[in-house]
C-alpha atoms as a PDB file:
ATOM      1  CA  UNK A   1      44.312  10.706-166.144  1.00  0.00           C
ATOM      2  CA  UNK A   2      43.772   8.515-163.028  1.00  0.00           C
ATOM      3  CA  UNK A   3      41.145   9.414-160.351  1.00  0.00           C
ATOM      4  CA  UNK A   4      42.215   9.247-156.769  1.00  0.00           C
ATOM      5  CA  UNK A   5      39.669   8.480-153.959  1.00  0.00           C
ATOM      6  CA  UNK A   6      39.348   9.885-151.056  1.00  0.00           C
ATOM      7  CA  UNK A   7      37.054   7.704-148.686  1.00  0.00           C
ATOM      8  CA  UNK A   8      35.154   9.522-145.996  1.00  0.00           C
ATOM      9  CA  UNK A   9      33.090   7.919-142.922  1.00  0.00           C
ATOM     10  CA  UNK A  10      31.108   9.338-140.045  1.00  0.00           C
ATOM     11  CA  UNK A  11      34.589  10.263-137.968  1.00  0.00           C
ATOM     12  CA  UNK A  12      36.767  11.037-140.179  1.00  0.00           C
ATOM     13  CA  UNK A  13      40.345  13.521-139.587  1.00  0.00           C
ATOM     14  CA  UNK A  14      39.097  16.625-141.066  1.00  0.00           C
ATOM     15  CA  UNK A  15      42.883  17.568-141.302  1.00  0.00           C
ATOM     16  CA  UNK A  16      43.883  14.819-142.973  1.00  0.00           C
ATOM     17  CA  UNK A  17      41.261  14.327-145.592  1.00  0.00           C
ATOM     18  CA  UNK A  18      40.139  18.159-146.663  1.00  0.00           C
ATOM     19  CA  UNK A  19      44.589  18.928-146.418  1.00  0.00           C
ATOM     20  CA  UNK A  20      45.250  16.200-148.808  1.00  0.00           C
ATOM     21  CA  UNK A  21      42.168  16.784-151.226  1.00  0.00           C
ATOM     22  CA  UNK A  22      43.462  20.486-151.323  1.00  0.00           C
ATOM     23  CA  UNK A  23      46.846  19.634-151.670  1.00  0.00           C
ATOM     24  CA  UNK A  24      46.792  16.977-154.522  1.00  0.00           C
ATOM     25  CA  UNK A  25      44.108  19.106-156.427  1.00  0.00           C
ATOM     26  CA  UNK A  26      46.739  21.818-156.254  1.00  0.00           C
ATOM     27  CA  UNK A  27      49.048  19.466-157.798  1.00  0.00           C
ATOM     28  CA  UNK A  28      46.215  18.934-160.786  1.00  0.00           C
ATOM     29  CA  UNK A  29      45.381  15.534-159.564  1.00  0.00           C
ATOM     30  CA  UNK A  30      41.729  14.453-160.190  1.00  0.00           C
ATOM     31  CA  UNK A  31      40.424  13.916-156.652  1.00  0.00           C
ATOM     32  CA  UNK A  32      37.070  12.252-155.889  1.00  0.00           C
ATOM     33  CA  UNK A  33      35.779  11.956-152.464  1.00  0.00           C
ATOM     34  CA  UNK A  34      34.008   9.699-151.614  1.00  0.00           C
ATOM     35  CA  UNK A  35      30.902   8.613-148.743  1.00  0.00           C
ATOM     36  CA  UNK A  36      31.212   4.975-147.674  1.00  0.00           C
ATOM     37  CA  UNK A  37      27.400   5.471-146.291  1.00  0.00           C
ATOM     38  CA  UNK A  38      24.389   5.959-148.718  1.00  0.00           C
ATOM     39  CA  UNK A  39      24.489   9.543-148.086  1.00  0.00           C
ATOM     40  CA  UNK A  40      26.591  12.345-149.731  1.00  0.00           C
ATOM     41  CA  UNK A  41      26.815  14.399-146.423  1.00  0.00           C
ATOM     42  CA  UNK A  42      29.751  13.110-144.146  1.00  0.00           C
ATOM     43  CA  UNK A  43      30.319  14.286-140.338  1.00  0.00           C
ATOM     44  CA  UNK A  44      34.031  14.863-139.495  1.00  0.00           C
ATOM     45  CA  UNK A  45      35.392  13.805-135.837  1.00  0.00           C
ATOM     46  CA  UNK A  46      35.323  17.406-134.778  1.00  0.00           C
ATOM     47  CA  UNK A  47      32.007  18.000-136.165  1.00  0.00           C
ATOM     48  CA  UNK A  48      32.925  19.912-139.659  1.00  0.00           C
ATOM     49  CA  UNK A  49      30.235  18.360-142.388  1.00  0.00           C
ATOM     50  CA  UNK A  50      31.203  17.531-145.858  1.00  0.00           C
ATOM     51  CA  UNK A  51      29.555  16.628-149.132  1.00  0.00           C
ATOM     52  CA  UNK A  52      31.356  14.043-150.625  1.00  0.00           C
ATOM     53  CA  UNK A  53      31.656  13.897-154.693  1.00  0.00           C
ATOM     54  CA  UNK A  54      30.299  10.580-155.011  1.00  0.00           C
ATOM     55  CA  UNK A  55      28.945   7.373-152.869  1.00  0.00           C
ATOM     56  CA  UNK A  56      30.966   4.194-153.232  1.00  0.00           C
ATOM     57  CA  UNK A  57      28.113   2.156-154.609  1.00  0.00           C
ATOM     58  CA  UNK A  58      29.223   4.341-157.515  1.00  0.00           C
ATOM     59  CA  UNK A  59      32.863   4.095-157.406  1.00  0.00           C
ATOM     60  CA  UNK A  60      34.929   1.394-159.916  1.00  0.00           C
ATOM     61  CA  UNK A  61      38.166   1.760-159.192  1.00  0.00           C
ATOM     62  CA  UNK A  62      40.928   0.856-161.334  1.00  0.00           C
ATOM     63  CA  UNK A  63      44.756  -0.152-160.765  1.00  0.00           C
ATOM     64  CA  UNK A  64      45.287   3.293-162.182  1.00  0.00           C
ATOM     65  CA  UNK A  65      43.731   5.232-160.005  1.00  0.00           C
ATOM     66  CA  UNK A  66      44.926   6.108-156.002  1.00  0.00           C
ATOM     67  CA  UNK A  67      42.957   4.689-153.107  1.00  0.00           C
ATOM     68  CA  UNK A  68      42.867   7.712-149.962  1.00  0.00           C
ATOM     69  CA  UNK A  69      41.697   6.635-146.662  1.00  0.00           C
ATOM     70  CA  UNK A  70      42.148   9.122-143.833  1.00  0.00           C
ATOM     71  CA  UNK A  71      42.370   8.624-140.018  1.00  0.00           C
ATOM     72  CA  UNK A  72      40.388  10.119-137.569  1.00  0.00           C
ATOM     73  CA  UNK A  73      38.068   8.033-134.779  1.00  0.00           C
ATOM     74  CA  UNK A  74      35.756   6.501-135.293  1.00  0.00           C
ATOM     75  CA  UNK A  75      35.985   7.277-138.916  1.00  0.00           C
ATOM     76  CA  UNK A  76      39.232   4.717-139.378  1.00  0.00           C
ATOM     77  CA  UNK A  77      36.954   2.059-137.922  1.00  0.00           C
ATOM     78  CA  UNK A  78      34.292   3.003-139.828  1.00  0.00           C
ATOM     79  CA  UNK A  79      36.030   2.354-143.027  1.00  0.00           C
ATOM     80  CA  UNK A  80      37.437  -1.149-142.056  1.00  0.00           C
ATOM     81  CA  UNK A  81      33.986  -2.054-141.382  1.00  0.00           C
ATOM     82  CA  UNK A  82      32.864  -0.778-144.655  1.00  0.00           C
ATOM     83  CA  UNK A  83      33.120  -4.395-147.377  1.00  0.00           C
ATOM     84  CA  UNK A  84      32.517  -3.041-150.472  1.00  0.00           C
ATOM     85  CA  UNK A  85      35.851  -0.765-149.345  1.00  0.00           C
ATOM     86  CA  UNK A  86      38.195  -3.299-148.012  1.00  0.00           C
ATOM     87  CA  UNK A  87      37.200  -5.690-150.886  1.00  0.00           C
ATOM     88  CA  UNK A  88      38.325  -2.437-153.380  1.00  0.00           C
ATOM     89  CA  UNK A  89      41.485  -1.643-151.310  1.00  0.00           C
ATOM     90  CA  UNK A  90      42.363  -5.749-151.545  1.00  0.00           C
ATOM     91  CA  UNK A  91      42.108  -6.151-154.893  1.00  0.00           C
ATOM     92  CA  UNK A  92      43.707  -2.620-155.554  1.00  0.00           C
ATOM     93  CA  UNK A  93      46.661  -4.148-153.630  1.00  0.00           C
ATOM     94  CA  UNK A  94      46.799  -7.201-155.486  1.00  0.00           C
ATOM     95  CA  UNK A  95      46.777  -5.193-158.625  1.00  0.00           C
ATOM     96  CA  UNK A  96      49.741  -3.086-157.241  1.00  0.00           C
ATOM     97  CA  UNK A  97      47.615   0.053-157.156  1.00  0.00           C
ATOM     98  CA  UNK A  98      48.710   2.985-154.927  1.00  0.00           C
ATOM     99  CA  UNK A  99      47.132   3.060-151.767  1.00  0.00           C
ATOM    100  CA  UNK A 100      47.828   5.927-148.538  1.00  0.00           C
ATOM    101  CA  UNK A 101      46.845   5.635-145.570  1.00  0.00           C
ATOM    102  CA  UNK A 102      47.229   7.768-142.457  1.00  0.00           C
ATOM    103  CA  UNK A 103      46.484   8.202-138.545  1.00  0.00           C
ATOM    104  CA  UNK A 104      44.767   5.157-137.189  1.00  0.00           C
ATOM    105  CA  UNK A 105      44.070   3.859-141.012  1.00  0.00           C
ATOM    106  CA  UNK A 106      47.064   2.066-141.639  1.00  0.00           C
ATOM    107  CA  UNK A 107      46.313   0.246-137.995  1.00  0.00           C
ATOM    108  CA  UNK A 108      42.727  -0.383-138.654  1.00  0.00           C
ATOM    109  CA  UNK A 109      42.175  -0.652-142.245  1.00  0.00           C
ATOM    110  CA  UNK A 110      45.239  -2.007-144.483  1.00  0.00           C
ATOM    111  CA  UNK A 111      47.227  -4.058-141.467  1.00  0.00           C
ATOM    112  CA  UNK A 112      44.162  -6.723-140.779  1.00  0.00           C
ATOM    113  CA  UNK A 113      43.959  -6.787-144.851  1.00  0.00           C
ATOM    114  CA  UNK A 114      48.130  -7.594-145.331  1.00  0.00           C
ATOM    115  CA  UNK A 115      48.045  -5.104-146.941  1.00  0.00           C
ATOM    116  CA  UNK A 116      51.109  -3.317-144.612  1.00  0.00           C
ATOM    117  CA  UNK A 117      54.644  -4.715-146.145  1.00  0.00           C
ATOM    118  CA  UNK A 118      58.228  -3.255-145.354  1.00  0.00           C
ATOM    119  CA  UNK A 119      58.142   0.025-143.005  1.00  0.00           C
ATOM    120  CA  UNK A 120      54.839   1.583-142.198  1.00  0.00           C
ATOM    121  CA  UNK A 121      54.020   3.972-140.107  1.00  0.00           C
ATOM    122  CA  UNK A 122      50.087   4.918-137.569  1.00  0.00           C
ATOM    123  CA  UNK A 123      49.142   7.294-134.819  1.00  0.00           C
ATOM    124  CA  UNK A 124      51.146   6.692-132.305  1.00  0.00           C
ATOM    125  CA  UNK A 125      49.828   3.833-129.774  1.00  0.00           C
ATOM    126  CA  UNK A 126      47.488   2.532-132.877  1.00  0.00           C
ATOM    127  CA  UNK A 127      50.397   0.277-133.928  1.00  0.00           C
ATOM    128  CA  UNK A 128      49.094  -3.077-134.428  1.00  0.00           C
ATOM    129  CA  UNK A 129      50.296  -6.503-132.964  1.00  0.00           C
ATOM    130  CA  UNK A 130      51.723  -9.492-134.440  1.00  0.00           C
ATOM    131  CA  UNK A 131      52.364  -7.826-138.091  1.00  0.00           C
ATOM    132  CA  UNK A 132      54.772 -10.229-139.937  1.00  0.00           C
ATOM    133  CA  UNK A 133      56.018  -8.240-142.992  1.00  0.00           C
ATOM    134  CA  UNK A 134      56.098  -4.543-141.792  1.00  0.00           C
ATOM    135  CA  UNK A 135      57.525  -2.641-139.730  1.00  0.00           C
ATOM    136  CA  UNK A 136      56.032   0.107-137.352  1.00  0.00           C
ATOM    137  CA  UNK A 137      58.474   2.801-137.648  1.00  0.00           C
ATOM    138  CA  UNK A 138      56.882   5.739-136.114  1.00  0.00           C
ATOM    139  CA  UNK A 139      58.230   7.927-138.564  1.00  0.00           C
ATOM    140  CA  UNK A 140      55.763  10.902-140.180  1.00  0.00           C
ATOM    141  CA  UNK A 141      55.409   8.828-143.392  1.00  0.00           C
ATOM    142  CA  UNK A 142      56.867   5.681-144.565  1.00  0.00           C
ATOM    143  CA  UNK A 143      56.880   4.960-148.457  1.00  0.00           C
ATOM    144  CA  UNK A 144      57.181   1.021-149.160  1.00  0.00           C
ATOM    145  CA  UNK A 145      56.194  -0.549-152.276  1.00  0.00           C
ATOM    146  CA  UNK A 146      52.326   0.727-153.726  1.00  0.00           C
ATOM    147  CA  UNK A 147      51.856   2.126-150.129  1.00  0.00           C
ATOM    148  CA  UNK A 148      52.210   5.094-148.607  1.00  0.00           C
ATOM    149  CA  UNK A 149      51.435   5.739-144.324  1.00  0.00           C
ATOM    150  CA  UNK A 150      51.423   8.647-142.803  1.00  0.00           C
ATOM    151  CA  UNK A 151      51.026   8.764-138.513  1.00  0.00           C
ATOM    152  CA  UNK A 152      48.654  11.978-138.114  1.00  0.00           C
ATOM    153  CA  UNK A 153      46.819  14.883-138.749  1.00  0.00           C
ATOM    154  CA  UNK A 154      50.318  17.059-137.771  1.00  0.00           C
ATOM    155  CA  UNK A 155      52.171  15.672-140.622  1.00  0.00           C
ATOM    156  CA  UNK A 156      49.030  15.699-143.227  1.00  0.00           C
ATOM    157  CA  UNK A 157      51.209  17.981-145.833  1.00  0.00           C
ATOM    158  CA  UNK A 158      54.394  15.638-145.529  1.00  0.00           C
ATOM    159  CA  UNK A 159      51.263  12.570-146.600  1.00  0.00           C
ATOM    160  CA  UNK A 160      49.869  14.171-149.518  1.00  0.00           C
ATOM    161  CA  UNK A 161      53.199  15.772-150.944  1.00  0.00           C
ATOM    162  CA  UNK A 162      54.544  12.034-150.563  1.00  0.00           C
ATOM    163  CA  UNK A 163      50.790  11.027-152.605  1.00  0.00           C
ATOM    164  CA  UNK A 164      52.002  14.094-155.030  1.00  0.00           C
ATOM    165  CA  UNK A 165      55.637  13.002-155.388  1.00  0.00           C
ATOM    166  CA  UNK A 166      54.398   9.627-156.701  1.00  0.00           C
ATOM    167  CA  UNK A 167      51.615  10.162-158.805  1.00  0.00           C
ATOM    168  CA  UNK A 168      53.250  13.654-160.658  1.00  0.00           C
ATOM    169  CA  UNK A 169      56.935  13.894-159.349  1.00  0.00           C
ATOM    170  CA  UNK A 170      58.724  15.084-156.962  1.00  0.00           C
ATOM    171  CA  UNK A 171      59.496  18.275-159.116  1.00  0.00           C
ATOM    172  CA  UNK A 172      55.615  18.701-159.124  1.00  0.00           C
ATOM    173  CA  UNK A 173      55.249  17.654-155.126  1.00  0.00           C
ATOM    174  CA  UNK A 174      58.281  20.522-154.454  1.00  0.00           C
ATOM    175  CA  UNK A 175      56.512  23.083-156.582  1.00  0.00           C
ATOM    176  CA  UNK A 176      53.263  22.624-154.826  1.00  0.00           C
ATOM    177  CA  UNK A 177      55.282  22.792-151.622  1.00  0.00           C
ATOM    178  CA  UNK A 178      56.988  26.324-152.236  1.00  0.00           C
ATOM    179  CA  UNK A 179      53.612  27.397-153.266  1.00  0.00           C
ATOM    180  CA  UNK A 180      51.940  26.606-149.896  1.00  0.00           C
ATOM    181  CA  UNK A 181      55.092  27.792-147.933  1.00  0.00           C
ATOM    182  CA  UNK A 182      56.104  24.397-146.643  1.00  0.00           C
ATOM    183  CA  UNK A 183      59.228  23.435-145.642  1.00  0.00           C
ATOM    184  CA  UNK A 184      58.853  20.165-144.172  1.00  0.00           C
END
Protein backbone atom coordinates (compact mmCIF):
# COMPACT_ATOMS: atom_id res chain seq x y z
CA UNK A 1 0.00 0.00 0.00
CA UNK A 2 1.24 3.59 -0.62
CA UNK A 3 2.26 5.91 2.29
CA UNK A 4 0.93 9.41 2.25
CA UNK A 5 2.89 12.30 3.90
CA UNK A 6 1.78 14.72 5.76
CA UNK A 7 4.49 17.57 6.12
CA UNK A 8 4.38 19.66 9.25
CA UNK A 9 6.44 23.04 10.03
CA UNK A 10 6.61 25.41 12.96
CA UNK A 11 3.01 27.18 11.86
CA UNK A 12 1.23 24.86 10.58
CA UNK A 13 -3.15 24.77 10.26
CA UNK A 14 -3.85 22.50 13.04
CA UNK A 15 -7.31 22.04 11.27
CA UNK A 16 -6.11 21.18 8.24
CA UNK A 17 -3.34 18.78 8.99
CA UNK A 18 -4.66 16.70 12.32
CA UNK A 19 -8.60 16.76 10.10
CA UNK A 20 -7.03 15.20 7.15
CA UNK A 21 -4.60 12.70 9.04
CA UNK A 22 -7.86 11.61 10.93
CA UNK A 23 -9.88 11.52 8.07
CA UNK A 24 -7.73 9.50 5.53
CA UNK A 25 -6.65 7.07 8.41
CA UNK A 26 -10.37 6.52 8.78
CA UNK A 27 -10.44 5.68 5.24
CA UNK A 28 -7.43 2.94 6.02
CA UNK A 29 -4.90 5.03 4.29
CA UNK A 30 -1.32 4.70 5.69
CA UNK A 31 -0.58 8.24 6.87
CA UNK A 32 2.90 9.41 7.94
CA UNK A 33 3.50 12.78 9.28
CA UNK A 34 6.10 14.20 8.91
CA UNK A 35 8.68 17.24 10.70
CA UNK A 36 10.50 19.25 8.04
CA UNK A 37 12.90 20.43 11.13
CA UNK A 38 15.33 17.94 12.90
CA UNK A 39 12.94 17.58 15.62
CA UNK A 40 9.87 15.25 16.00
CA UNK A 41 7.88 17.88 18.08
CA UNK A 42 6.03 20.43 15.74
CA UNK A 43 4.22 23.78 17.06
CA UNK A 44 0.87 24.46 15.30
CA UNK A 45 -0.15 28.28 14.42
CA UNK A 46 -2.49 28.32 17.36
CA UNK A 47 -0.07 26.80 19.62
CA UNK A 48 -1.36 22.93 19.71
CA UNK A 49 2.13 20.71 19.69
CA UNK A 50 2.48 17.60 17.72
CA UNK A 51 4.85 14.68 17.41
CA UNK A 52 5.31 13.96 14.03
CA UNK A 53 5.85 10.08 12.87
CA UNK A 54 8.99 10.67 11.21
CA UNK A 55 11.65 13.59 10.15
CA UNK A 56 12.11 14.11 6.44
CA UNK A 57 15.79 13.33 6.45
CA UNK A 58 14.08 9.94 6.75
CA UNK A 59 11.41 10.14 4.26
CA UNK A 60 11.90 8.46 0.41
CA UNK A 61 9.06 9.08 -1.23
CA UNK A 62 7.85 7.28 -4.11
CA UNK A 63 5.43 8.12 -7.18
CA UNK A 64 3.14 5.83 -5.27
CA UNK A 65 2.78 7.39 -2.38
CA UNK A 66 0.64 11.01 -1.64
CA UNK A 67 2.55 14.17 -0.82
CA UNK A 68 0.23 16.38 2.14
CA UNK A 69 1.23 19.84 2.79
CA UNK A 70 -1.12 21.89 4.95
CA UNK A 71 -1.63 25.70 5.25
CA UNK A 72 -1.44 27.64 8.14
CA UNK A 73 1.16 30.88 8.67
CA UNK A 74 3.97 30.78 8.90
CA UNK A 75 3.93 27.09 8.56
CA UNK A 76 3.08 27.36 4.49
CA UNK A 77 6.23 29.47 4.29
CA UNK A 78 8.02 27.36 6.28
CA UNK A 79 7.62 24.47 4.01
CA UNK A 80 8.53 26.36 0.73
CA UNK A 81 11.63 27.23 2.40
CA UNK A 82 12.26 23.73 3.37
CA UNK A 83 14.74 22.09 -0.05
CA UNK A 84 14.90 18.74 0.68
CA UNK A 85 10.74 19.23 0.47
CA UNK A 86 10.27 21.21 -2.61
CA UNK A 87 12.99 19.09 -4.36
CA UNK A 88 10.54 15.81 -3.20
CA UNK A 89 7.27 17.61 -4.19
CA UNK A 90 9.16 18.50 -7.84
CA UNK A 91 10.17 15.39 -8.68
CA UNK A 92 6.88 13.80 -7.23
CA UNK A 93 5.22 16.09 -9.84
CA UNK A 94 7.30 15.13 -12.58
CA UNK A 95 6.61 11.56 -11.74
CA UNK A 96 2.80 12.34 -11.78
CA UNK A 97 2.49 11.56 -8.08
CA UNK A 98 -0.53 12.92 -6.14
CA UNK A 99 0.11 15.93 -4.40
CA UNK A 100 -2.74 18.26 -2.04
CA UNK A 101 -2.30 21.19 -1.00
CA UNK A 102 -4.43 23.61 1.00
CA UNK A 103 -4.79 27.26 2.63
CA UNK A 104 -1.82 29.38 1.76
CA UNK A 105 0.16 26.04 0.43
CA UNK A 106 -0.94 25.95 -2.94
CA UNK A 107 0.15 29.94 -3.04
CA UNK A 108 3.41 29.46 -1.36
CA UNK A 109 4.60 26.07 -1.97
CA UNK A 110 3.45 24.30 -5.40
CA UNK A 111 2.67 27.77 -7.55
CA UNK A 112 6.56 29.14 -7.42
CA UNK A 113 7.44 25.24 -8.20
CA UNK A 114 4.81 25.02 -11.56
CA UNK A 115 3.61 22.79 -10.00
CA UNK A 116 -0.24 24.57 -10.14
CA UNK A 117 -1.85 23.49 -13.76
CA UNK A 118 -5.64 23.88 -14.79
CA UNK A 119 -7.98 25.25 -11.81
CA UNK A 120 -6.53 25.58 -8.38
CA UNK A 121 -7.73 26.94 -5.64
CA UNK A 122 -5.71 29.11 -1.90
CA UNK A 123 -6.90 31.10 1.05
CA UNK A 124 -8.50 33.70 -0.14
CA UNK A 125 -6.15 36.90 -0.88
CA UNK A 126 -3.03 34.25 -1.01
CA UNK A 127 -3.70 33.87 -4.76
CA UNK A 128 -0.55 34.29 -6.51
CA UNK A 129 0.38 36.64 -9.51
CA UNK A 130 1.37 36.04 -12.94
CA UNK A 131 0.47 32.07 -12.89
CA UNK A 132 0.40 30.96 -16.60
CA UNK A 133 -1.27 27.49 -16.57
CA UNK A 134 -3.80 27.64 -13.63
CA UNK A 135 -6.42 29.12 -12.69
CA UNK A 136 -7.36 30.66 -9.20
CA UNK A 137 -10.85 29.65 -8.83
CA UNK A 138 -11.69 30.32 -5.31
CA UNK A 139 -13.66 27.38 -5.07
CA UNK A 140 -13.32 25.00 -1.64
CA UNK A 141 -11.23 22.47 -3.63
CA UNK A 142 -10.22 22.21 -7.14
CA UNK A 143 -9.13 18.66 -8.51
CA UNK A 144 -6.82 19.05 -11.77
CA UNK A 145 -4.57 16.47 -12.96
CA UNK A 146 -2.13 14.71 -9.86
CA UNK A 147 -3.23 17.79 -7.76
CA UNK A 148 -5.59 18.45 -5.46
CA UNK A 149 -6.11 22.39 -3.58
CA UNK A 150 -8.15 23.07 -1.10
CA UNK A 151 -8.64 27.16 0.15
CA UNK A 152 -8.85 26.66 4.13
CA UNK A 153 -9.12 25.25 7.32
CA UNK A 154 -13.32 25.62 6.90
CA UNK A 155 -13.41 23.26 4.09
CA UNK A 156 -10.57 20.73 5.56
CA UNK A 157 -13.21 17.62 5.30
CA UNK A 158 -14.28 18.56 1.60
CA UNK A 159 -9.80 18.35 1.10
CA UNK A 160 -9.22 15.10 2.55
CA UNK A 161 -12.52 13.31 1.31
CA UNK A 162 -11.33 14.70 -2.23
CA UNK A 163 -7.47 12.98 -1.02
CA UNK A 164 -9.88 9.82 -0.03
CA UNK A 165 -11.95 9.80 -3.24
CA UNK A 166 -8.70 9.44 -5.22
CA UNK A 167 -6.53 7.25 -3.50
CA UNK A 168 -9.62 4.53 -2.35
CA UNK A 169 -12.83 5.75 -4.25
CA UNK A 170 -15.34 7.73 -4.00
CA UNK A 171 -17.54 4.80 -2.59
CA UNK A 172 -14.81 4.65 0.20
CA UNK A 173 -14.56 8.78 0.51
CA UNK A 174 -18.77 8.67 0.84
CA UNK A 175 -18.62 5.92 3.41
CA UNK A 176 -16.13 7.71 5.52
CA UNK A 177 -18.33 10.76 5.04
CA UNK A 178 -21.72 9.22 6.43
CA UNK A 179 -19.60 7.92 9.16
CA UNK A 180 -18.40 11.37 10.36
CA UNK A 181 -21.88 12.96 9.64
CA UNK A 182 -20.79 15.13 6.76
CA UNK A 183 -22.78 16.37 4.27
CA UNK A 184 -20.72 18.67 2.40
Amino acid sequence: MNTTYLFLADGFEEIEALASVDIMRRAGMKVTTVSITDRSEVTGAHGVKVCADALIADVMATADDVLVCPGGMPGAANLAACGKLTDMLTAHNKANGLIAAICASPALVLAPLGILKGNATCYPGMEPVNLTEAEMTGQPVEVSGNVITGNGPANTFAFALAVVARVCGAAKAGEVAAGMLYKG
